[in-house]
Protein backbone atom coordinates (compact mmCIF):
# COMPACT_ATOMS: atom_id res chain seq x y z
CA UNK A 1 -50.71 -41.13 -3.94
CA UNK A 2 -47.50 -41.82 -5.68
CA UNK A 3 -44.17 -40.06 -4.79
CA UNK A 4 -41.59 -39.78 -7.80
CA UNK A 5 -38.43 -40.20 -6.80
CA UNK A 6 -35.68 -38.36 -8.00
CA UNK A 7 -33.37 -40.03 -10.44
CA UNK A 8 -29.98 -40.86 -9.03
CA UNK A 9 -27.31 -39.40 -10.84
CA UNK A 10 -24.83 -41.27 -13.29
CA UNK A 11 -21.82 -42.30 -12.57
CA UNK A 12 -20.20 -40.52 -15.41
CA UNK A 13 -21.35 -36.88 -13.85
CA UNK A 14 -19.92 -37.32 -10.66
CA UNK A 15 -16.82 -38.39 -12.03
CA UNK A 16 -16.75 -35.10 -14.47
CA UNK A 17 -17.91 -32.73 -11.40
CA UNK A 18 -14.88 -34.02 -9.57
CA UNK A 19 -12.53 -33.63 -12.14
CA UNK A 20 -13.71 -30.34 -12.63
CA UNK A 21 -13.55 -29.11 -9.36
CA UNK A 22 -9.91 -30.68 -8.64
CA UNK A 23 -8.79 -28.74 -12.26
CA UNK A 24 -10.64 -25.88 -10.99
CA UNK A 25 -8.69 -25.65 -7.54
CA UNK A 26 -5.34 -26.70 -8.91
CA UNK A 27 -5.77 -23.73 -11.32
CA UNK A 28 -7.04 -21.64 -8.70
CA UNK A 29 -3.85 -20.40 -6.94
CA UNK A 30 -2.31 -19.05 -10.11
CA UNK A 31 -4.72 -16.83 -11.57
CA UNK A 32 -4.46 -13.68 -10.31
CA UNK A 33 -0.62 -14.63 -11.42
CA UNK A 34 -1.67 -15.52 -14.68
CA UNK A 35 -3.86 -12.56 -15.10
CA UNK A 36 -1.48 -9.92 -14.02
CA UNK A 37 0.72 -11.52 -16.37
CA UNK A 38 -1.34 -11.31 -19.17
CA UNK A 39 -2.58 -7.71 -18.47
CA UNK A 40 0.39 -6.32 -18.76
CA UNK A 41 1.60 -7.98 -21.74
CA UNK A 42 -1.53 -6.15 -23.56
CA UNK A 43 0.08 -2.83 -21.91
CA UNK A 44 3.28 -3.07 -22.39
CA UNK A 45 2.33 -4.08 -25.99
CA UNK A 46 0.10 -1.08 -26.73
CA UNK A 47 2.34 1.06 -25.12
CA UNK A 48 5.23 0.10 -27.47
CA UNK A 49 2.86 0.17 -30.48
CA UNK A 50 2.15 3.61 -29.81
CA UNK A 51 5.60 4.84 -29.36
CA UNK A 52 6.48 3.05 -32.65
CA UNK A 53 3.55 4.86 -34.10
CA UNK A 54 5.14 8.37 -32.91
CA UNK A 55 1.41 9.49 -31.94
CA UNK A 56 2.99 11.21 -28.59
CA UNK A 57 6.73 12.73 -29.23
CA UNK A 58 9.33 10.35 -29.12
CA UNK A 59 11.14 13.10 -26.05
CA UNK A 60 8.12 12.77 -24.00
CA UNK A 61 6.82 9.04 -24.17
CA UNK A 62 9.43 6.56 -25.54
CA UNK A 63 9.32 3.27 -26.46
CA UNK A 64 8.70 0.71 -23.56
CA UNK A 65 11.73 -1.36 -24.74
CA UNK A 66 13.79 1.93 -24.08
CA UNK A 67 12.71 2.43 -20.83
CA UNK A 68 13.32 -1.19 -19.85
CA UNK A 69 16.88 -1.28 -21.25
CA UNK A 70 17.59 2.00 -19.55
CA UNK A 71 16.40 0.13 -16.24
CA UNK A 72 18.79 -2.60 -16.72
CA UNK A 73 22.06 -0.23 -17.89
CA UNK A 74 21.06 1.82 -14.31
CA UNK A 75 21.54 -1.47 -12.55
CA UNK A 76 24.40 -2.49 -13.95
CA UNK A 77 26.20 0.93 -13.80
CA UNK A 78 25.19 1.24 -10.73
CA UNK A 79 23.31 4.03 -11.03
CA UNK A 80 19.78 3.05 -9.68
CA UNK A 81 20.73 0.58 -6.93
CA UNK A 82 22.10 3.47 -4.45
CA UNK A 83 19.52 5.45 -5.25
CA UNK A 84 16.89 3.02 -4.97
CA UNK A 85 18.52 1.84 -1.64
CA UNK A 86 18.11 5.08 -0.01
CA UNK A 87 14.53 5.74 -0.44
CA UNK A 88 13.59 2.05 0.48
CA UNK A 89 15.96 2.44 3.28
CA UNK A 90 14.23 5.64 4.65
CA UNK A 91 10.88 5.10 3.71
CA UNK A 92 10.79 1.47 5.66
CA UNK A 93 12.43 3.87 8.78
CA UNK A 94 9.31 6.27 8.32
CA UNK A 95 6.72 3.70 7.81
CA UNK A 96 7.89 2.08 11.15
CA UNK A 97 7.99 5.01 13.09
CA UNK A 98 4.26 6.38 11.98
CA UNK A 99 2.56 2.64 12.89
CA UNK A 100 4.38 2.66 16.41
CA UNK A 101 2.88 6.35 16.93
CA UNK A 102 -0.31 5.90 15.02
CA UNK A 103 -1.83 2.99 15.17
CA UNK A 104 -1.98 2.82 19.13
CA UNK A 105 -2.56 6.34 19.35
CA UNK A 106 -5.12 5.52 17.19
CA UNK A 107 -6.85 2.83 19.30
CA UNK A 108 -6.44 5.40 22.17
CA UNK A 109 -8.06 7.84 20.95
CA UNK A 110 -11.14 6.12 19.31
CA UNK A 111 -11.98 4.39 22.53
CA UNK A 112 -11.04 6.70 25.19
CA UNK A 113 -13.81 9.51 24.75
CA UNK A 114 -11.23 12.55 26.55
CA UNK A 115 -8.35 11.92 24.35
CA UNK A 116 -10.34 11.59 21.43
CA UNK A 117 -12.17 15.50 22.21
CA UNK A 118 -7.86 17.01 23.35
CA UNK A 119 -6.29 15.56 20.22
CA UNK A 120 -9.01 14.93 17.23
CA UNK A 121 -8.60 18.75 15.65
CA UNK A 122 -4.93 18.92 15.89
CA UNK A 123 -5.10 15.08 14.23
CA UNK A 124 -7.43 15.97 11.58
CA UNK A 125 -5.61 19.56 10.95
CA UNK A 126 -2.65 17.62 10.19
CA UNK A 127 -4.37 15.15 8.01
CA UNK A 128 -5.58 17.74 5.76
CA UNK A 129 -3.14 19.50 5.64
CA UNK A 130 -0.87 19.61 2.39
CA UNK A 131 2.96 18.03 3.03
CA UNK A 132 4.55 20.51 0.70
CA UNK A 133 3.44 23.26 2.95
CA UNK A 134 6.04 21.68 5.41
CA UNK A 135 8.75 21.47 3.49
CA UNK A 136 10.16 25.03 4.39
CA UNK A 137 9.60 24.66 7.83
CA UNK A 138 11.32 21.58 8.12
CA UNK A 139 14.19 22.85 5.79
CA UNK A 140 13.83 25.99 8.39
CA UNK A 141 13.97 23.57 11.60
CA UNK A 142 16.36 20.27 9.85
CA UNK A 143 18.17 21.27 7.06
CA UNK A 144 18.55 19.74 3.92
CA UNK A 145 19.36 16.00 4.20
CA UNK A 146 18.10 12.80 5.61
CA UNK A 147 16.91 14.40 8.94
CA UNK A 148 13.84 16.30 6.73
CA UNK A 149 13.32 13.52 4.11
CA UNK A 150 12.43 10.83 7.28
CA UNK A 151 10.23 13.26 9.08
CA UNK A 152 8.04 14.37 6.23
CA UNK A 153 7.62 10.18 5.79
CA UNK A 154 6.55 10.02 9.30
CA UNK A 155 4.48 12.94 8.98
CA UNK A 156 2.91 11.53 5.84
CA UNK A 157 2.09 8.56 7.05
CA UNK A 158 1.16 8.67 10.75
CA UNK A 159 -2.33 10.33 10.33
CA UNK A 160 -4.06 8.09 7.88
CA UNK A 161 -3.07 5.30 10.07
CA UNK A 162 -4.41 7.24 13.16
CA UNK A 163 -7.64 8.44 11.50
CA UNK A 164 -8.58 4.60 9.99
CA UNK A 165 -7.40 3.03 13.56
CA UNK A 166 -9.50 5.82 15.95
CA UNK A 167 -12.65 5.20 13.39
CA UNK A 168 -12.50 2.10 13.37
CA UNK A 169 -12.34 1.31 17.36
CA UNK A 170 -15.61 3.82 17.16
CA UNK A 171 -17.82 1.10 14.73
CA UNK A 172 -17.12 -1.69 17.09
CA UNK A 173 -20.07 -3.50 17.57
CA UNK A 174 -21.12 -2.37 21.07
CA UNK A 175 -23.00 -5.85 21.53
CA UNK A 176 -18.91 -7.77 21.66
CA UNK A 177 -18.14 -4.64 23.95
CA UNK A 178 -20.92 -5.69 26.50
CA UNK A 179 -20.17 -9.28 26.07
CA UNK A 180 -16.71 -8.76 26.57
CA UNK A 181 -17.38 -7.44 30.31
CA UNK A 182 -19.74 -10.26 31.15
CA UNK A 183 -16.57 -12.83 30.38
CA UNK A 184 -14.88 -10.45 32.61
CA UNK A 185 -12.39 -9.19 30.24
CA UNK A 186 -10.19 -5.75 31.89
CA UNK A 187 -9.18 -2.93 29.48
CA UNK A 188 -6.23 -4.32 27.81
CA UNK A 189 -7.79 -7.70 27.50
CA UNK A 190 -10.48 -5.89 26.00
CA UNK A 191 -8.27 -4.41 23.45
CA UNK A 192 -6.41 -7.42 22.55
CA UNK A 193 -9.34 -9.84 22.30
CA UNK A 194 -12.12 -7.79 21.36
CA UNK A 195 -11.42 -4.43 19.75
CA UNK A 196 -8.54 -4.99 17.79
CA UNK A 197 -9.27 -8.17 15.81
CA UNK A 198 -12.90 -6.13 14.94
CA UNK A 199 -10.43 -3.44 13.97
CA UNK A 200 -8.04 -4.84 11.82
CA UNK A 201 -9.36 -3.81 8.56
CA UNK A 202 -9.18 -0.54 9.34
CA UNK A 203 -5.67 -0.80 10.53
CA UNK A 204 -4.73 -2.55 7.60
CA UNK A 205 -6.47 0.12 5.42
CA UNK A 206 -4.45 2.69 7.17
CA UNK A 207 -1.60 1.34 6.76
CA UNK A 208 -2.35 1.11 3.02
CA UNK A 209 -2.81 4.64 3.24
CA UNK A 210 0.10 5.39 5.20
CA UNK A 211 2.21 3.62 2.37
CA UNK A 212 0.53 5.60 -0.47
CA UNK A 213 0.78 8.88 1.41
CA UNK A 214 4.41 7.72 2.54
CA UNK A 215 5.71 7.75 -1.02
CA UNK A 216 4.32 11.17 -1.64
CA UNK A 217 6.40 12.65 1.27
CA UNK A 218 9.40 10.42 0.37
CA UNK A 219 9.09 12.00 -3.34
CA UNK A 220 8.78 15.88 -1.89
CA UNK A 221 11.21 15.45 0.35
CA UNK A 222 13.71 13.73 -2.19
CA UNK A 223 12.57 16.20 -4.92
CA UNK A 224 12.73 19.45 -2.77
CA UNK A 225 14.67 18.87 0.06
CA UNK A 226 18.32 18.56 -1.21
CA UNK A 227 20.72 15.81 -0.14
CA UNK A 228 20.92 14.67 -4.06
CA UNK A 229 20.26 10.88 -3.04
CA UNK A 230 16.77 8.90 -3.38
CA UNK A 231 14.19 7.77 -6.24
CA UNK A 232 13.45 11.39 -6.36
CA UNK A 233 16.87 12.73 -7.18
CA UNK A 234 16.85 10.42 -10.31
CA UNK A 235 13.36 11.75 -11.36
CA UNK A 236 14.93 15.00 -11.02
CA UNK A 237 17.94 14.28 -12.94
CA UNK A 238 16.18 12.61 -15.50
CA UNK A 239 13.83 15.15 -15.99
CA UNK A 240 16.40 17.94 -16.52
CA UNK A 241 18.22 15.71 -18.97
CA UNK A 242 15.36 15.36 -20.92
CA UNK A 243 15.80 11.48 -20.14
CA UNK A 244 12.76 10.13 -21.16
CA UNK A 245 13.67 6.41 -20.75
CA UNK A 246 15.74 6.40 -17.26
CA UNK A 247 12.23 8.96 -15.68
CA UNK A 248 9.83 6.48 -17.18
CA UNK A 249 11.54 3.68 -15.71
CA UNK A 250 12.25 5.17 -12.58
CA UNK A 251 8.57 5.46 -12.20
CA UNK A 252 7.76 2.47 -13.14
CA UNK A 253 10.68 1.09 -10.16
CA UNK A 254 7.93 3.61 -8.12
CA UNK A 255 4.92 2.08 -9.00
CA UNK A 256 6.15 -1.64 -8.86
CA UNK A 257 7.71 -0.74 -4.91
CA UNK A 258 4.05 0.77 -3.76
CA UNK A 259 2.11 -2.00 -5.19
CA UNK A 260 4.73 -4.29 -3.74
CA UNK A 261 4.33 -3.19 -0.28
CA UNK A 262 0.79 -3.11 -0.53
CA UNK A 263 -0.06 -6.28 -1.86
CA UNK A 264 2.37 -7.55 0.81
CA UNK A 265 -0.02 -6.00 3.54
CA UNK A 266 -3.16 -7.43 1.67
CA UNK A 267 -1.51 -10.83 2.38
CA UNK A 268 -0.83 -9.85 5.57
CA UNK A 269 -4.42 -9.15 6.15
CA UNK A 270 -5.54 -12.67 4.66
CA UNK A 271 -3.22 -14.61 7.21
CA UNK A 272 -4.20 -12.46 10.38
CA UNK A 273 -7.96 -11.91 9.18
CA UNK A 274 -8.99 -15.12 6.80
CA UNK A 275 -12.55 -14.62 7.47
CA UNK A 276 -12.09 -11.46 5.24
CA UNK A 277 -11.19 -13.65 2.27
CA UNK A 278 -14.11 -15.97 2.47
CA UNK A 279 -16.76 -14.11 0.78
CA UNK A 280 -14.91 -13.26 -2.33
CA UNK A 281 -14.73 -15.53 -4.99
């Protein structure tokens, strides 16, 4: 019986399968760049063709080159960058503030059975509950000012992070939990070494959701709390100017700072968690 061997391959194919995987990699890094890019050239595009078009009211949608040239004369005069200051200012305080309270509260309370049963309802009462509710009673308790626009961050924040971090020390595989004790590993070592790393996407999510719900609070409190400083104070402003431009582009400033901060925690997840990354393509 014969056996057919398999014809080697040419020369000229592995030469053009190497080729195209270096072109492939070097490309590889700027996609997503060159993607974004692209998609929102089509956007911004539409977006001015429309205005152009007057489908929508020129008062309520304007044209995308007006709201960028009202971005640029707030900058320059000065009118934005205090404003803009402020909110990051306060919001970074906030988002501090919740992760040291939430995310080890978090841990605490999804592996430690008691704390979990004394604290879950309060936790998840607070979760659900709605942060405008709050706002008189902090007015009631604070004040108008800075005082009441940091605590309804914190309290915006802190209980996504502690939900994600308490459910996500309660899907540990119990399997590392046993093996961890048969290496000898105490509590904290078994927190360090084995819980949290299994954990870390669910911090990270909360986090993400802590930013997300963090801007909502910043935004009440800015909006109905007084103290006529923040991102929310423009909108305000803008919106009883009937400034189209200047509240489009302060939302856009919005939108750009919360996808900012979250793909900065996405990257943050790829260095401290790579095995994440390694099943996407």
């Amino acid at each position: 019986m014969t056996t057919v061997q398999p014809a080697p391959a040419k020369p000229d194919e592995d030469v053009s399968s190497i080729t195209e995987a270096i072109t492939r990699s070097r490309w590889a890094p700027f996609r997503s760049l060159i993607i974004t890019v692209l998609n929102l050239t089509v956007f911004f595009t539409i977006w001015q063709l429309i205005a152009l078009a007057e489908v929508i009211n020129p008062l309520f949608f304007p044209k995308a080159t007006a709201m960028f040239s009202a971005i640029y004369t707030g900058f320059a005069d000065g009118i934005i960058g205090p404003e803009l200051w402020h909110s990051v200012q306060n919001f970074t305080i906030g988002l501090i503030i919740a992760s040291v309270i939430g995310i080890p509260l978090g841990l605490l309370m999804g592996g430690v059975r008691i704390v979990d049963l004394i604290l879950s309802p309060y936790v998840w009462a607070m979760a659900a509950l709605p942060r405008v509710a709050l706002i008189p009673l902090l007015i009631l308790i604070l004040g108008f000012g800075n005082s009441m626009q940091l605590t309804i961050i914190v309290l915006s924040a802190v209980f996504p992070m502690m939900v994600n971090c308490m459910e996500g020390v309660k899907t540990v595989d119990p399997s590392l939990i046993r093996a961890g004790r048969v290496f000898g590993a105490n509590g904290p070592q078994m927190y360090f070494k084995v819980i949290l790393p299994f954990t870390l996407p669910f911090v990270i999510s909360g986090i993400n959701q802590g930013i997300a719900r963090g801007l909502v609070g910043m935004l009440i409190g800015e909006l109905l709390g007084g103290g006529g400083e923040g991102l929310g104070f423009l909108l305000d402003r803008a919106g009883d100017q009937f400034d189209a431009p200047m509240l489009y582009g302060t939302l856009l400033i919005l939108a750009v700072l919360s996808v900012g901060l979250v793909q900065g925690m996405r990257w943050v997840e790829r260095r401290a968690a790579p095995w994440r990354d390694q099943s996407r393509v």
